[in-house]
Protein backbone atom coordinates (compact mmCIF):
# COMPACT_ATOMS: atom_id res chain seq x y z
CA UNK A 1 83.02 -67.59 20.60
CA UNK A 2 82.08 -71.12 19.39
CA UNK A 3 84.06 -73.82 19.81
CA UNK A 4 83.58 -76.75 16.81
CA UNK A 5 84.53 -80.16 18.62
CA UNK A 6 85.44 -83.22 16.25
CA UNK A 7 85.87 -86.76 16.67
CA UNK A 8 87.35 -88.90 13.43
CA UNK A 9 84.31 -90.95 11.94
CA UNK A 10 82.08 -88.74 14.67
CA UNK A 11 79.87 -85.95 12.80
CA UNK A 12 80.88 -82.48 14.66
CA UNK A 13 79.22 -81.15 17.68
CA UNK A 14 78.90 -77.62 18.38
CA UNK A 15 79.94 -76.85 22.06
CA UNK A 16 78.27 -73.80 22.95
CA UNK A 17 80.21 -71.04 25.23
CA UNK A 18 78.90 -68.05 26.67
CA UNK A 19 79.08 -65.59 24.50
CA UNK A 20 81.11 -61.97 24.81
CA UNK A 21 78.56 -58.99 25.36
CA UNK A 22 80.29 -55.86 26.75
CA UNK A 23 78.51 -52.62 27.09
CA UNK A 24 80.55 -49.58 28.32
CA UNK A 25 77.41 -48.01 30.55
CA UNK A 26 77.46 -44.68 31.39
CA UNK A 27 79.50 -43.67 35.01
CA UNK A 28 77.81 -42.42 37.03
CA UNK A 29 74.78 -43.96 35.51
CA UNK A 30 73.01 -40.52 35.78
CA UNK A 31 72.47 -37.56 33.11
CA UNK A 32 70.47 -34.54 32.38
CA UNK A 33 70.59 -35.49 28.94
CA UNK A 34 67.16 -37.29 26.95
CA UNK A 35 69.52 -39.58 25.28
CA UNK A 36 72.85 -41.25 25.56
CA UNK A 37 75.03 -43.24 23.07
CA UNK A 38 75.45 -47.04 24.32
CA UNK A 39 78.39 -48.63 22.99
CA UNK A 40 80.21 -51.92 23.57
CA UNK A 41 81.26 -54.80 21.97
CA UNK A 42 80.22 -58.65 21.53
CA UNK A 43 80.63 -61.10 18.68
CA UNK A 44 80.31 -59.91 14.91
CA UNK A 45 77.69 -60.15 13.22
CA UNK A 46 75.18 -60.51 16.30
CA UNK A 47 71.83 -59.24 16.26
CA UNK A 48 71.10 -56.58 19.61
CA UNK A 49 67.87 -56.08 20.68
CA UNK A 50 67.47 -52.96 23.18
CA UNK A 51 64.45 -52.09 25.27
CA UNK A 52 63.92 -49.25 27.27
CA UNK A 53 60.55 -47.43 28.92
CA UNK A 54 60.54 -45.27 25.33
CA UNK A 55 62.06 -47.74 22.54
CA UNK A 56 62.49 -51.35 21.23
CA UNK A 57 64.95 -51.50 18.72
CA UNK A 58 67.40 -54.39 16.82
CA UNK A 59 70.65 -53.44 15.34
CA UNK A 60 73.30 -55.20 14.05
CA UNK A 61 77.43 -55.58 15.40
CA UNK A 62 79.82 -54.62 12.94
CA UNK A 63 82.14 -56.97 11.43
CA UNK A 64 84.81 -56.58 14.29
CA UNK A 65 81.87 -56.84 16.58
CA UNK A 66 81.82 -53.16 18.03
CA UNK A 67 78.05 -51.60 18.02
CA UNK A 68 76.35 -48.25 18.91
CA UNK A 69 72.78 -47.78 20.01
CA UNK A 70 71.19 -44.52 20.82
CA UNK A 71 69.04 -45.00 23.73
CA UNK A 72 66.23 -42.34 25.05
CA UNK A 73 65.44 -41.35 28.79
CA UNK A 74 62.23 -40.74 30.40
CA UNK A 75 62.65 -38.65 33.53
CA UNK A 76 63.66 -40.77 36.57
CA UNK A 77 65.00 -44.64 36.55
CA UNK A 78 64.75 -45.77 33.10
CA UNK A 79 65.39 -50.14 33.18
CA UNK A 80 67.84 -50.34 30.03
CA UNK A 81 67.89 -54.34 28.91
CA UNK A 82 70.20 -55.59 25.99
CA UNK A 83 70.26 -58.97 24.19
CA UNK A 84 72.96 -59.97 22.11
CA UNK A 85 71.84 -62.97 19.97
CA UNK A 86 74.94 -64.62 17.70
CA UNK A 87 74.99 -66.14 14.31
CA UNK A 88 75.76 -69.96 16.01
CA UNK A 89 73.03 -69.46 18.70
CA UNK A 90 74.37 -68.12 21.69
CA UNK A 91 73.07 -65.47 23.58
CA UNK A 92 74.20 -63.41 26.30
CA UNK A 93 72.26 -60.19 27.86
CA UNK A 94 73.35 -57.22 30.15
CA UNK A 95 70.88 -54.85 32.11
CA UNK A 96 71.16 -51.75 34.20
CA UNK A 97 69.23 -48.50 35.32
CA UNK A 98 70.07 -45.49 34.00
CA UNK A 99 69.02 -42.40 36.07
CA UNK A 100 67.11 -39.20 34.05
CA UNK A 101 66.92 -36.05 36.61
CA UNK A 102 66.66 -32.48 35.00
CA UNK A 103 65.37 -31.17 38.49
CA UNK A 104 67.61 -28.54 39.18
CA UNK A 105 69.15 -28.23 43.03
CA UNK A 106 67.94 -26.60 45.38
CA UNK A 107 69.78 -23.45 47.45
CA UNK A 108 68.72 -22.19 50.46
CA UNK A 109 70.20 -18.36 52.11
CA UNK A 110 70.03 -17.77 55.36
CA UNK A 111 70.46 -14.06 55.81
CA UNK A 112 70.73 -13.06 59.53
CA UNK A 113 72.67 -12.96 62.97
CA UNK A 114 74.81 -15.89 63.49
């Protein structure tokens, strides 16, 4: 959070900290799904700003500071960046690759002598 520093006789100074962004990424970070539900957490009221290789969207943290984005996949790595952007300024940002793969595996049978 922010931190207001004061002196007597001094006008205040805003100190500025790094600020909390959280994000609860998938494990393992790999689905057959088109989209997945981010959540985390980070300070309330912050604006989030997610971009993907299919979207760029802003929503907003709720009052206790918990959000949800949906987020949609492309098939194969998809680079997943989200910016967290306070009401006092600060700023904090978290990135990771999410993997897409609805290729189904592959079996091989070997019938014959051993």
């Amino acid at each position: 959070g922010e931190r207001l520093l004061a002196t007597v006789g001094a006008p205040p100074i805003q100190a500025h900290s790094q600020m909390l962004l959280q994000v609860n990424w998938p494990q393992p970070p790999r689905t057959r799904a088109d989209h997945l539900l981010l959540t985390g957490h980070t300070e309330p009221g912050a604006i989030l700003h997610l971009q993907s290789p299919q979207q760029k969207t802003s929503s907003k943290a709720s009052v206790d500071g918990s959000f949800s984005v949906q987020i949609f996949l492309n098939e194969g790595q998809n680079r997943i960046l989200l910016q967290a952007e306070g009401l006092a300024g600060g700023q904090a940002s978290a990135e990771q690759l999410l993997e897409r793969d609805t290729t189904a595996p592959s079996i091989s049978i070997q019938i014959g002598e051993r």
